[in-house]
Protein backbone atom coordinates (compact mmCIF):
# COMPACT_ATOMS: atom_id res chain seq x y z
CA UNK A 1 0.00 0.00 0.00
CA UNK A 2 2.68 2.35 0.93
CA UNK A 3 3.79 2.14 -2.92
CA UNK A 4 0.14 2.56 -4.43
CA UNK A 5 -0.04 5.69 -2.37
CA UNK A 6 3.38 7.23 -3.22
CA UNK A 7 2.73 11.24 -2.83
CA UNK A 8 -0.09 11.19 -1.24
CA UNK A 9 -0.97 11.31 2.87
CA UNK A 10 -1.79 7.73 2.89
CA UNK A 11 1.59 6.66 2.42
CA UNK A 12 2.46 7.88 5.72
CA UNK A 13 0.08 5.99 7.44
CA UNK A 14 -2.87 3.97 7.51
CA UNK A 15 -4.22 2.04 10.31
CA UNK A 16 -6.97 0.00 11.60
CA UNK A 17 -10.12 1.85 12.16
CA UNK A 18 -11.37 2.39 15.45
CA UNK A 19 -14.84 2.95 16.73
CA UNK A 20 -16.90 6.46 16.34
CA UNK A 21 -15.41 7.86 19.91
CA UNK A 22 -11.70 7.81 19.35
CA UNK A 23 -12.35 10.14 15.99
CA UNK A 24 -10.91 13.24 17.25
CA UNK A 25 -7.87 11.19 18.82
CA UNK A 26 -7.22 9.29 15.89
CA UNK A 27 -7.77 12.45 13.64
CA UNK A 28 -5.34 14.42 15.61
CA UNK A 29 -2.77 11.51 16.00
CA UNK A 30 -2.61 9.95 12.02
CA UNK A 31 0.71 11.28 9.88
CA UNK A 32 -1.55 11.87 7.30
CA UNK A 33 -2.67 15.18 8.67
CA UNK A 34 0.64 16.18 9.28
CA UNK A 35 1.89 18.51 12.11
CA UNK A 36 0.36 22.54 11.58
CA UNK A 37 3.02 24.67 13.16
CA UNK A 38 5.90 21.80 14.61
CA UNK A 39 8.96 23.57 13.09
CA UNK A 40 7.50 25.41 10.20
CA UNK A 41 5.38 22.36 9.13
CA UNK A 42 2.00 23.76 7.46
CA UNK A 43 -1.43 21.98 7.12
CA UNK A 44 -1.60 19.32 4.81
CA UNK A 45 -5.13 18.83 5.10
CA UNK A 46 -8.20 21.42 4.72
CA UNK A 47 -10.96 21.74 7.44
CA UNK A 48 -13.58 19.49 5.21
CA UNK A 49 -11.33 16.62 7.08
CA UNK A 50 -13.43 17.17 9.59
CA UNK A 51 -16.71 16.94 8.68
CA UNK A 52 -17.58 13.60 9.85
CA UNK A 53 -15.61 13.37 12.81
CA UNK A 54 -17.57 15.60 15.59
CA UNK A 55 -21.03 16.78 16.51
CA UNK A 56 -19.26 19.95 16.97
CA UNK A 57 -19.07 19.82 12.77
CA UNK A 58 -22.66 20.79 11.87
CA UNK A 59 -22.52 23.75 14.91
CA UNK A 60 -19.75 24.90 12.88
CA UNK A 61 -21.18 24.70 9.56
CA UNK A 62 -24.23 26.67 11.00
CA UNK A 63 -21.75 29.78 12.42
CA UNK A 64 -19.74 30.27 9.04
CA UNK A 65 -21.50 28.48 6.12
CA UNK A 66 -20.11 25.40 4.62
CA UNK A 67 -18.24 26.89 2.23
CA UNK A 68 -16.48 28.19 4.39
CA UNK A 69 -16.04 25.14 6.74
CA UNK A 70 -14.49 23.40 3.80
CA UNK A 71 -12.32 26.44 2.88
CA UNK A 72 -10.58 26.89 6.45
CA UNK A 73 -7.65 25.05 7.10
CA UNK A 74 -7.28 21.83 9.03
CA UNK A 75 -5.57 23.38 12.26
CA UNK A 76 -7.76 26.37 11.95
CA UNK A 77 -10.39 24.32 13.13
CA UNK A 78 -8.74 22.23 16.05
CA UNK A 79 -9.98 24.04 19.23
CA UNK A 80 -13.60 24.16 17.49
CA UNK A 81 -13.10 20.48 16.64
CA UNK A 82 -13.13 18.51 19.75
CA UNK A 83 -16.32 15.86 21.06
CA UNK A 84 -16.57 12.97 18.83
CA UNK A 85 -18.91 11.48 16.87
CA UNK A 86 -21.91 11.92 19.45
CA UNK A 87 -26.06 11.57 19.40
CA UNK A 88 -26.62 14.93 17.55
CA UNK A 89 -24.56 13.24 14.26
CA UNK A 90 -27.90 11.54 13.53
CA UNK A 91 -30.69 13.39 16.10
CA UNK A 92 -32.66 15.51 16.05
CA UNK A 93 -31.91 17.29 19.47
CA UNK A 94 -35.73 18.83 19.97
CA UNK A 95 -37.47 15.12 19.62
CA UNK A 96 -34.42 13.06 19.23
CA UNK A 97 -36.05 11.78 15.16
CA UNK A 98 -33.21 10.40 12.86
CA UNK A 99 -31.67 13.32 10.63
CA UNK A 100 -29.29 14.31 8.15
CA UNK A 101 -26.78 16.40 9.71
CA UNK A 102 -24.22 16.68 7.06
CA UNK A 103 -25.40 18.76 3.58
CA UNK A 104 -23.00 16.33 1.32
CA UNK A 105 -25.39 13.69 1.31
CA UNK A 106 -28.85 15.93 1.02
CA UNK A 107 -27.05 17.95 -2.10
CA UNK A 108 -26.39 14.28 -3.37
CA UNK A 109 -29.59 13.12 -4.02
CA UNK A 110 -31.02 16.23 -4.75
CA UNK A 111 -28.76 16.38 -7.75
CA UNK A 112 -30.50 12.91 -8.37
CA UNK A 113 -34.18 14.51 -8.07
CA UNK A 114 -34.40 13.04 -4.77
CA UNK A 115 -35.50 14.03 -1.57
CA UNK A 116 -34.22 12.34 1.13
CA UNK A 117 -36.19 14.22 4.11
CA UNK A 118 -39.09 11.86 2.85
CA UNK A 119 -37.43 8.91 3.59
CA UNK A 120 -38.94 6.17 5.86
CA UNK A 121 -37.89 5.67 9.47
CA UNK A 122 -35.92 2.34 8.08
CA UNK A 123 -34.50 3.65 5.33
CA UNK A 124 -33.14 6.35 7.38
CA UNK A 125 -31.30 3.66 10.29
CA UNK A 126 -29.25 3.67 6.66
CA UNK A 127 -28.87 7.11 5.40
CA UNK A 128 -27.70 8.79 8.30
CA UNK A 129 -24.28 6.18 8.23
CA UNK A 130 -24.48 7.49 4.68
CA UNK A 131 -23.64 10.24 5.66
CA UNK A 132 -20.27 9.45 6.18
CA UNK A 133 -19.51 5.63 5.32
CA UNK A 134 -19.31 6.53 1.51
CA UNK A 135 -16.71 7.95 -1.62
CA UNK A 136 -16.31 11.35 -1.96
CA UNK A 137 -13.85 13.87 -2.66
CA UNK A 138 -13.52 17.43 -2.52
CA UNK A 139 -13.44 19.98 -5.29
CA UNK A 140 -10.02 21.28 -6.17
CA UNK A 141 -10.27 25.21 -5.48
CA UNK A 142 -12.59 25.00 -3.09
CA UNK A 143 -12.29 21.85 -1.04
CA UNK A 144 -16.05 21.41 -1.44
CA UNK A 145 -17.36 17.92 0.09
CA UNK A 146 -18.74 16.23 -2.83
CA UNK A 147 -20.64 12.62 -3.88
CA UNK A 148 -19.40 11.60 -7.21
CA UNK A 149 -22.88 9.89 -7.36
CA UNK A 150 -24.28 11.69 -10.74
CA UNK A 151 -23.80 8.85 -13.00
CA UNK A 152 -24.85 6.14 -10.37
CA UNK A 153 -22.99 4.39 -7.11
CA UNK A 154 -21.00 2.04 -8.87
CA UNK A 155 -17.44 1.84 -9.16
CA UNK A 156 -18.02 2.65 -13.10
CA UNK A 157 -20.39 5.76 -12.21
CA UNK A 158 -17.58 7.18 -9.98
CA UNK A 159 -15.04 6.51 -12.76
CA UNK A 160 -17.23 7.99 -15.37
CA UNK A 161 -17.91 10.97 -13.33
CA UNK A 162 -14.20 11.65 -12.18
CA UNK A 163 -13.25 10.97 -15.90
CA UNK A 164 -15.48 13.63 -17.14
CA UNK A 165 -13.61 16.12 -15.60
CA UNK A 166 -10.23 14.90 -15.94
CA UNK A 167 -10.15 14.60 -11.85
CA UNK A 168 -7.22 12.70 -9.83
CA UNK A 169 -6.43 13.09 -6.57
CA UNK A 170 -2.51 12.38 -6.87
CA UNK A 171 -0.16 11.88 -9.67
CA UNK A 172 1.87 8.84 -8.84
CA UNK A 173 5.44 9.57 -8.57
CA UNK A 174 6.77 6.53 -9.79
CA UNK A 175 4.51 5.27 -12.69
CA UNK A 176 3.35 9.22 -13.22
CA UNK A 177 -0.37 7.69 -13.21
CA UNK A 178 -2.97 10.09 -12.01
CA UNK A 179 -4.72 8.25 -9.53
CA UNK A 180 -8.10 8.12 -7.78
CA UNK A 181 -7.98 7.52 -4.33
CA UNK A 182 -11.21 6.11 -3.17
CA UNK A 183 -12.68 6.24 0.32
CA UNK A 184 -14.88 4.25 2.03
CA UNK A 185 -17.71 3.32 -0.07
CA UNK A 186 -19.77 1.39 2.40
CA UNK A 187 -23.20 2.56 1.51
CA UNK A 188 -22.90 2.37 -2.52
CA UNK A 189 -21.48 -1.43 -2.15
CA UNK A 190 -23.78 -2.57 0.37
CA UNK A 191 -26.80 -1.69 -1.54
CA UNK A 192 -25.70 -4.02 -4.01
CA UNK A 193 -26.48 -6.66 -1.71
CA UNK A 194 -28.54 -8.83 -1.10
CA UNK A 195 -29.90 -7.76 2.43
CA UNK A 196 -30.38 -4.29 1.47
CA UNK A 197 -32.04 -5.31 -1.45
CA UNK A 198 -34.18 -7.31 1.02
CA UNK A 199 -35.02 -3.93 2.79
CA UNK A 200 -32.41 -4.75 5.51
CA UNK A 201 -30.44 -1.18 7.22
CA UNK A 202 -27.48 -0.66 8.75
CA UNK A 203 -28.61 -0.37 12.22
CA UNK A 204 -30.81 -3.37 11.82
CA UNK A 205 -27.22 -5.47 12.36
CA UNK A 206 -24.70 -2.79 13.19
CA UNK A 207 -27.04 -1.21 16.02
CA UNK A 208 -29.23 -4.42 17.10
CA UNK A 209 -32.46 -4.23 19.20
CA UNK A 210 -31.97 -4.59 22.56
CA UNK A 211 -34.12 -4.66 25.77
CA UNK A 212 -33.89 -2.88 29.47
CA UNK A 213 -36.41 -2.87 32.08
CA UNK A 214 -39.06 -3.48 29.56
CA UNK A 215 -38.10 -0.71 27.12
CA UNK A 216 -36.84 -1.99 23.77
CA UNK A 217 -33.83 0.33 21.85
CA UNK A 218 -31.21 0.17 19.52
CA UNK A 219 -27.64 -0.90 21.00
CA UNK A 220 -25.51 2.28 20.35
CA UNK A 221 -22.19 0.26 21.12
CA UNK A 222 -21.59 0.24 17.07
CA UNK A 223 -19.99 -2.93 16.12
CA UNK A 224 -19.41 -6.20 14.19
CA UNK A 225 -22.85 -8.04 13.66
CA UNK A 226 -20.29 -11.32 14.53
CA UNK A 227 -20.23 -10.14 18.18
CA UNK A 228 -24.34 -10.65 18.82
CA UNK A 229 -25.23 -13.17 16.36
CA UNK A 230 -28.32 -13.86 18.78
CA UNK A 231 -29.81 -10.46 18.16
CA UNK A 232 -28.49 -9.88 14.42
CA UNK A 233 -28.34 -12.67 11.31
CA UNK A 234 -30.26 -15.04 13.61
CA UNK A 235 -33.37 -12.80 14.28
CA UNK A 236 -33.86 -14.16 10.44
CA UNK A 237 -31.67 -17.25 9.70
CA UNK A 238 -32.03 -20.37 11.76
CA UNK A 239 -28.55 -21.64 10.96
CA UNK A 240 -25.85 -21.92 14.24
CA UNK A 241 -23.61 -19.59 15.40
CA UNK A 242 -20.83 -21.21 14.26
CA UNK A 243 -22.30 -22.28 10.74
CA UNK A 244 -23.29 -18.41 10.44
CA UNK A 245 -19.47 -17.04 11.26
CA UNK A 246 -18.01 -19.88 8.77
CA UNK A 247 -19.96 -18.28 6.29
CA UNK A 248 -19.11 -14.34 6.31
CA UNK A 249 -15.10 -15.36 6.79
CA UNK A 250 -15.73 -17.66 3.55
CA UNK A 251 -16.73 -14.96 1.89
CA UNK A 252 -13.96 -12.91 3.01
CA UNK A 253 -11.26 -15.26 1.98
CA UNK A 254 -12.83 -15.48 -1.31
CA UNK A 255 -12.80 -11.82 -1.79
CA UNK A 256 -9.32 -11.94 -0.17
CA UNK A 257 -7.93 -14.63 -2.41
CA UNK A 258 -8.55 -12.30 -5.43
CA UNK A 259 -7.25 -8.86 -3.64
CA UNK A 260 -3.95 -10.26 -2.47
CA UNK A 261 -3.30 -11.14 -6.70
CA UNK A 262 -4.22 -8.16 -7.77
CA UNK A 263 -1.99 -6.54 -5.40
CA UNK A 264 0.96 -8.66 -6.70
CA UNK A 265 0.05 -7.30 -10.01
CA UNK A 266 -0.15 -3.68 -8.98
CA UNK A 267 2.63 -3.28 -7.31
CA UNK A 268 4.43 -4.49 -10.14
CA UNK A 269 2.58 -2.35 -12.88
CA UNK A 270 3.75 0.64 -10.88
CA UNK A 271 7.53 0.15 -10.64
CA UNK A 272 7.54 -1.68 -14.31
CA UNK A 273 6.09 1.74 -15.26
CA UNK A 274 8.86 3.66 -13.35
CA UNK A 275 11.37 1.57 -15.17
CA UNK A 276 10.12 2.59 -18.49
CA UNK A 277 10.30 6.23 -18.37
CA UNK A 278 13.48 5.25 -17.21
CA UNK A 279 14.19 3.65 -20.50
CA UNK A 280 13.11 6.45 -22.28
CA UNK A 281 9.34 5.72 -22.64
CA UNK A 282 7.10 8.79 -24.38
CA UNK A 283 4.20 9.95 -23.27
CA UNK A 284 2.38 8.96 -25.90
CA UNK A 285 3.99 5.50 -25.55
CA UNK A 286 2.49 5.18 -21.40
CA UNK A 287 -0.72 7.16 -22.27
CA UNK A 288 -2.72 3.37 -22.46
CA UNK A 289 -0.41 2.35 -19.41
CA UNK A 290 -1.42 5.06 -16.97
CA UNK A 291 -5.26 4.29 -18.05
CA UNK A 292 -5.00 1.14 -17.31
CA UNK A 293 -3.00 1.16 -14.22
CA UNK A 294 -5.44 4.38 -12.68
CA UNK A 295 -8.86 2.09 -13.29
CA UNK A 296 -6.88 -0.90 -11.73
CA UNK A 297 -6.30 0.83 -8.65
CA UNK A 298 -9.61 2.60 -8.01
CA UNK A 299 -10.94 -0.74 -8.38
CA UNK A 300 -8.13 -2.28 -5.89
CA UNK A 301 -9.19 0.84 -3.65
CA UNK A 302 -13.22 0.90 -4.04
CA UNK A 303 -12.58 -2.86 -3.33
CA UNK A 304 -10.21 -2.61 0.08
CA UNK A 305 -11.43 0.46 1.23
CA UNK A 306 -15.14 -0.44 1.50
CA UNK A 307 -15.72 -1.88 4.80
CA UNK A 308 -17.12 -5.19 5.11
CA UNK A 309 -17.44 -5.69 1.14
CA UNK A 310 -17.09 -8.92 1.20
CA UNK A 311 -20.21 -9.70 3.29
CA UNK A 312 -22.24 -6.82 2.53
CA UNK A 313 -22.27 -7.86 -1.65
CA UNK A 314 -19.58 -10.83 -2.55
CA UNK A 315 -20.48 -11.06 -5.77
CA UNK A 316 -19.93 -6.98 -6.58
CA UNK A 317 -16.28 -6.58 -4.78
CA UNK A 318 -15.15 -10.50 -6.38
CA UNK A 319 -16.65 -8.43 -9.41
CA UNK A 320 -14.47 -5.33 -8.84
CA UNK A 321 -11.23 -6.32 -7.37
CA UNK A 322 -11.31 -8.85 -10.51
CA UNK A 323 -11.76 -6.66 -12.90
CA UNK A 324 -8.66 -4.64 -11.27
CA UNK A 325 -6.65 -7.34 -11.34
CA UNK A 326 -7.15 -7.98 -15.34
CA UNK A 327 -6.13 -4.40 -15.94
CA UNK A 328 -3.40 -4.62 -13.99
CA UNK A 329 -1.99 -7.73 -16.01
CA UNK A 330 -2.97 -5.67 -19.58
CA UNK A 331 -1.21 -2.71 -17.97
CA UNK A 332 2.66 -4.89 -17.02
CA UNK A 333 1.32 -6.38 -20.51
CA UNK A 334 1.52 -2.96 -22.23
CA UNK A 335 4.87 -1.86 -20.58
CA UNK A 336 6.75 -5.10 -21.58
CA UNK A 337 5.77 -3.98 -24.98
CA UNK A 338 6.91 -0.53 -24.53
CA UNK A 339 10.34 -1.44 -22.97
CA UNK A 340 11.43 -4.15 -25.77
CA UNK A 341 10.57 -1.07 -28.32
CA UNK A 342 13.75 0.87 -26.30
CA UNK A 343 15.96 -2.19 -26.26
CA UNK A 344 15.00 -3.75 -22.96
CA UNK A 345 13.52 -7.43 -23.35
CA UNK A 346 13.43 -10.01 -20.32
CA UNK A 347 11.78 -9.33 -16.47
CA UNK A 348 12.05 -6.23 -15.49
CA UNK A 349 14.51 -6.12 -12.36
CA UNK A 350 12.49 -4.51 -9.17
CA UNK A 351 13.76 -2.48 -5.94
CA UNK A 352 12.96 -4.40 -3.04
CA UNK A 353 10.65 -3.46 -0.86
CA UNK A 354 9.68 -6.24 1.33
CA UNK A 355 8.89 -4.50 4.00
CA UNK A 356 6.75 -1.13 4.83
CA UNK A 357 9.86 0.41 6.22
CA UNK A 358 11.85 -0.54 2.85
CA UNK A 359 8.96 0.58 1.05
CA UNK A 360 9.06 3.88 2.70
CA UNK A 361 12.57 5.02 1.97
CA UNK A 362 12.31 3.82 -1.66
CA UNK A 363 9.59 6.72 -1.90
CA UNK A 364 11.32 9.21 0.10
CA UNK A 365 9.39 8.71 3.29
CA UNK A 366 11.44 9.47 6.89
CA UNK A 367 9.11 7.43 9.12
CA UNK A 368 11.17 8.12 12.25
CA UNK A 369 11.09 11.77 11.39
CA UNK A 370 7.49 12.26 10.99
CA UNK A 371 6.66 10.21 14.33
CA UNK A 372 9.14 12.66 15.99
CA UNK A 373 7.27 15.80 14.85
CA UNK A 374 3.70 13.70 15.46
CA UNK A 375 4.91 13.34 19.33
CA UNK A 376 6.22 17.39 19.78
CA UNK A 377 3.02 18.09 17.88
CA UNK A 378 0.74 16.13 20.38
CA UNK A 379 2.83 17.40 23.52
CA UNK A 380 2.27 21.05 22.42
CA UNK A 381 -0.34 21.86 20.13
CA UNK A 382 -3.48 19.64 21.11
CA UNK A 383 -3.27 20.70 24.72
CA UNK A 384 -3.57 24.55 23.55
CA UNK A 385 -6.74 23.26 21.25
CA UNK A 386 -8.81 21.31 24.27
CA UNK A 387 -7.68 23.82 27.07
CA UNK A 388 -9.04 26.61 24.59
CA UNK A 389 -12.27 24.32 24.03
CA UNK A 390 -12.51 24.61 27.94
CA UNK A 391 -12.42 28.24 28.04
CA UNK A 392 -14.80 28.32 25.48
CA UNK A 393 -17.04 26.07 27.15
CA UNK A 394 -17.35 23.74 24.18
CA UNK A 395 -15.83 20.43 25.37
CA UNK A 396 -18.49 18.53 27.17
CA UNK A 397 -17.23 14.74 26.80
CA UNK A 398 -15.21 13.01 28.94
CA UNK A 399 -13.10 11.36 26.33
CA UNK A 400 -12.19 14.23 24.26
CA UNK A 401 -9.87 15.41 26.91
């Protein structure tokens, strides 16, 4: 991963997710926002980073406009920034009703000639996690939070809409490819299975009923549907626990088996593509390389990035991640061609980078360095941000502090 996301943030770091109240932690701790104001460092990141991190978000929006929420700069934002993810992300605070807090995902569908405030109480237990658990990306001048949903939530609707515009997020250092990076598009690839189809939400498994003195509620303790089997897949199926479990981590290996090729295949495409401008490759000459190599990776990404993919709709991400990996064989395909044209026939020799730190430094990275400024960063700067919060009277959760 660290060389599919040369020049870009995510090369840095990426780690396991963590649950909705460790946002602002893990938002303030990850490399890939980098270190405002530790020795001269500047923002790498604009304030629409934030958006779905906090309650405090949608207070925000309401005080200066989103525009200008997305405009302002990451640590512009940090002492405004401070409760996670909390009840009024998806309540209403007068009657406590399901809502939209977050415009992206209104202006979405309205751009789709729907309206979403007439949505039934189930189908919102799904659209407010849509809120957030989706792809996006934000416009170039103006850091805009946007859906690329126009021409449909597919992997090809997303491509079709970024290629409209000529869009990319990086250009690849080494194989000069102009990538997409894609988010998290949990939403668009669960609706492409079978229990959503079925009328099935998000909270119905990720949020399961449960029952206190009498009064029955949704468990807010947000987690793996694997952890109350009892009170999620076997409200419906009659199978066993055990039969039930055997059958989402089949799924997964399936899906896995598939990822971990095309990520052979990648990897390669990418330095085999270095290698040839090396050789003296034209533009012209990698112009069907780069194509090739940029729709194999947003498919690699749609594919890894979506959480829980592989149970939420098999068939789609075996669908997508295989459909990566071909393009990533026509792409090394396409640059053994182009090298033999400027003399250079055989297997193209490789750096190695067997291991993340090798990987790293092969790109340019200074791991140690950036964990250095990450540590002076967290030692000096987020105390100022939550003991401003205080005075401001703006912090009210225990674990932000």
């Amino acid at each position: 991963m660290v060389i599919f996301w040369a020049g870009y943030a995510f090369s840095r770091e990426y780690g396991t997710p963590r649950g909705h109240m460790h946002a602002i932690e893990d938002m303030r701790n990850t490399l890939r926002v980098g270190n405002p104001g530790i020795e001269g460092d500047k923002d790498m990141q604009p304030g629409t980073c934030w958006t779905c991190k906090s309650p405090d978000v949608p207070r925000m929006m309401n005080k200066i406009g989103v525009a200008e929420f997305y405009k302002t700069r990451w640590s512009e934002l940090g002492d405004e920034i401070v409760n996670p993810i909390g009840c009024a992300d998806c309540h209403n605070a007068e009657n406590m009703e399901l809502q939209i807090s977050r415009p992206a995902l209104i202006e979405a569908f309205e751009r789709q000639g729907i309206d979403i405030t007439k949505a039934s109480h189930q189908e919102m237990r799904s659209l407010v996690c849509a809120q957030c658990h989706v792809e996006y990306y934000f416009q170039k001048e103006t850091s805009y939070l946007t859906f690329p949903w126009d021409k449909g939530m597919t992997v090809e609707g997303g491509e079709e809409y970024y290629d409209e515009t000529d869009y990319y997020d990086y250009i690849h250092p080494l194989s000069k490819t102009p990538i997409l990076k894609a988010q998290h598009p949990d939403f668009e690839v669960a609706q492409k299975g079978i229990h959503a189809q079925r009328g099935v939400s998000c909270a119905d498994c990720h949020m399961p009923y449960m029952s206190e003195g009498g009064v029955k509620f949704s468990d807010h303790h947000i987690t793996s549907p694997l952890k109350h089997i009892d009170r999620t897949c076997q409200t419906c199926h009659r199978e066993s626990e055990e039969t039930l479990k055997q059958n989402v981590y089949d799924r997964q290996a399936m899906a896995l088996e598939v990822r971990d090729k095309l990520e052979q295949q990648l990897v390669r495409a990418h330095l085999e593509a270095e290698f040839a401008w090396k050789k003296g490759a034209t533009e012209s000459e990698m112009a069907p390389v780069l194509k090739l190599i940029r729709q194999s990776q947003w498919r690699w990404d749609y594919g890894v990035a979506t959480h829980g993919g592989s149970f939420h709709a098999p068939q789609e991400i075996t669908r997508i991640l295989s459909a990566g990996l071909e393009k990533a064989m026509e792409a090394r395909l396409k640059i053994s061609q182009v090298v033999a044209q400027h003399g250079f026939v055989g297997d193209i020799p490789l750096p190695d980078i067997s291991t993340k730190e090798k990987a790293q430094k092969y790109i340019g990275l200074n791991p140690d360095e950036l964990h250095r400024k990450k540590e002076e960063f967290k030692k000096v700067t987020v105390p100022q941000w939550i003991q401003s919060a205080k005075e401001k009277g703006t912090l009210y959760t225990a674990k932000a502090n």
